[in-house]
Protein backbone atom coordinates (compact mmCIF):
# COMPACT_ATOMS: atom_id res chain seq x y z
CA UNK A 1 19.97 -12.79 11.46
CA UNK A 2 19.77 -9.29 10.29
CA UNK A 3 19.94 -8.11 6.70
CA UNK A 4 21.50 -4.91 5.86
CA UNK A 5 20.96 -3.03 2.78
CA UNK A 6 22.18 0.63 1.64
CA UNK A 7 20.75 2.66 -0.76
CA UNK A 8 21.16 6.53 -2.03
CA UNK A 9 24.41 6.36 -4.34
CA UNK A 10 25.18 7.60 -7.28
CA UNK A 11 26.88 10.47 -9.20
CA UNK A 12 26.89 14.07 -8.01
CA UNK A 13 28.95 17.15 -8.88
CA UNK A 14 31.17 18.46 -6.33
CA UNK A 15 29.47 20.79 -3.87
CA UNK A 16 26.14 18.77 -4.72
CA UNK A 17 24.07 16.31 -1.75
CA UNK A 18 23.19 13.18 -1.44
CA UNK A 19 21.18 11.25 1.53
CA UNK A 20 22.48 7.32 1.66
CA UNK A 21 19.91 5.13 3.46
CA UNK A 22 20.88 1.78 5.55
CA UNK A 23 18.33 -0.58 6.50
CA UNK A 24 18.25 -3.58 8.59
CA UNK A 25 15.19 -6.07 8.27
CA UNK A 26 15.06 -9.63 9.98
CA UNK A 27 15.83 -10.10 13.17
CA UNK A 28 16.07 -6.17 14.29
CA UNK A 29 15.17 -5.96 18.01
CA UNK A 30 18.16 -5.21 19.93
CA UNK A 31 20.15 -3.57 16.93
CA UNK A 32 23.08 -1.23 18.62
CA UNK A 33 24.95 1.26 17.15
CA UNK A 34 24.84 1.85 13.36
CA UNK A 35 28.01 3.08 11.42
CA UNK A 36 28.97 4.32 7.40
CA UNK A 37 32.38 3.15 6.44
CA UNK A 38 33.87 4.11 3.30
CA UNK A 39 36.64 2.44 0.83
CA UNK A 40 38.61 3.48 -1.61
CA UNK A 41 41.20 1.46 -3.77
CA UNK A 42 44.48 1.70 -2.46
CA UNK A 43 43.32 3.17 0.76
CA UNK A 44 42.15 1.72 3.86
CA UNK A 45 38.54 1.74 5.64
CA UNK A 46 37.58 4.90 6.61
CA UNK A 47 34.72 5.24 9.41
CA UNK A 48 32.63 8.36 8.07
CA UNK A 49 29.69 8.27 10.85
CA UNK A 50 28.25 6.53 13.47
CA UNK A 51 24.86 7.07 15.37
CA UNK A 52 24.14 4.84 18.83
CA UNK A 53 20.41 3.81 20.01
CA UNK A 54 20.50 7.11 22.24
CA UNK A 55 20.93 9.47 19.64
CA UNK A 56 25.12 10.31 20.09
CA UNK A 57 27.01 10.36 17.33
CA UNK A 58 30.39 10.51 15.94
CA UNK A 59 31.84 11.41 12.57
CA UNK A 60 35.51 11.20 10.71
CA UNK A 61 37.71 13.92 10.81
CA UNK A 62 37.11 14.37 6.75
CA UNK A 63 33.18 14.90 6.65
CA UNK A 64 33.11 16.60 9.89
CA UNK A 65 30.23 19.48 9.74
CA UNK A 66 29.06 18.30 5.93
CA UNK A 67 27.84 15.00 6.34
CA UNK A 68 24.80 13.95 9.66
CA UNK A 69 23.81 10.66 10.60
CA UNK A 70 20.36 10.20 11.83
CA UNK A 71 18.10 6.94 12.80
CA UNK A 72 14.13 6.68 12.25
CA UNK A 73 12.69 6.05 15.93
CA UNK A 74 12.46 2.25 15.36
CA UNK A 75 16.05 1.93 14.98
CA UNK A 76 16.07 -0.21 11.75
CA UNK A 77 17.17 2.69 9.48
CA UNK A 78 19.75 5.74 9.39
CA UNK A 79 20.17 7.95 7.10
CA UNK A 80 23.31 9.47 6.10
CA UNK A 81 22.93 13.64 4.70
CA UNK A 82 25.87 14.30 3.16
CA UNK A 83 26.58 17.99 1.89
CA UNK A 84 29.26 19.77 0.16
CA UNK A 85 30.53 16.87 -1.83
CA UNK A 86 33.82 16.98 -2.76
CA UNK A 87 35.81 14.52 -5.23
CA UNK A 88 37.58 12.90 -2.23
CA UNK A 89 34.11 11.55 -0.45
CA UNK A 90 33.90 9.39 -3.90
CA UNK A 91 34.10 5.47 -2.64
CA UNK A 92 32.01 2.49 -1.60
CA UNK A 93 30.18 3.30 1.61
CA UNK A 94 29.51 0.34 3.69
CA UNK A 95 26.75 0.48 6.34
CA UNK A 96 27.73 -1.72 9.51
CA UNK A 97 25.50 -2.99 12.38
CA UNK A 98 25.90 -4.31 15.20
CA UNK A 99 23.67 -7.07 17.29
CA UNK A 100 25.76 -9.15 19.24
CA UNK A 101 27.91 -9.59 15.76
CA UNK A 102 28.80 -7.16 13.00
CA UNK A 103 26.19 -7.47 9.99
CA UNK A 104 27.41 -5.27 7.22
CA UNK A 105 25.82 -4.49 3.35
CA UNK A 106 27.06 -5.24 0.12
CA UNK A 107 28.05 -1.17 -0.27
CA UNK A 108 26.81 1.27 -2.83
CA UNK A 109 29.07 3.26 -5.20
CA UNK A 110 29.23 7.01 -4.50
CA UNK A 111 31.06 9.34 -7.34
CA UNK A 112 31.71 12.75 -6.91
CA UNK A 113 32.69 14.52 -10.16
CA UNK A 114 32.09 17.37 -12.64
């Protein structure tokens, strides 16, 4: 089993930063790919970034060239930078990872506003 857990939310005014961390602990050898979703009410699950155990990575349309996604060299934790904030990037972010199965976190709340 792996356990996921996300951390880094909060409130930040628009143009501000904020660095979200996901970390997997348990049963972590072998972890895969490691992506950020993102939910908002009313709308439906948006992938924001995704990093692979070699390094390539792939972002959403939205965040393109404000937000990076990076993994420490074990592989158990990425980090997402996110820059630039705007009021639209507000939402749950999700991290999801994959060994074998999907394993995902319980989310953490970030709110972008003046």
């Amino acid at each position: 089993q792996v356990q996921v857990v996300e951390s880094g939310g909060g409130l930040v005014q628009p143009g501000g930063s904020l660095r979200l961390s996901c970390a997997a602990s348990g049963s972590t050898s072998g972890v895969n790919s490691i992506t950020w979703y993102r939910t908002v009410p009313g709308e439906e699950r948006e992938l924001v970034a995704r990093i692979s155990t070699d390094g390539a990575t792939k972002y959403g349309d939205s965040v393109q060239r404000r937000f990076s996604i990076s993994r420490d060299n074990v592989q158990t934790t990425a980090y997402l930078k996110m820059d630039n904030l705007k009021s639209e990037d507000s939402g749950i972010y999700y991290c999801r990872i994959i060994k074998w199965r999907y394993y995902w976190g319980k989310g953490c709340l970030v709110t972008v506003s003046s």
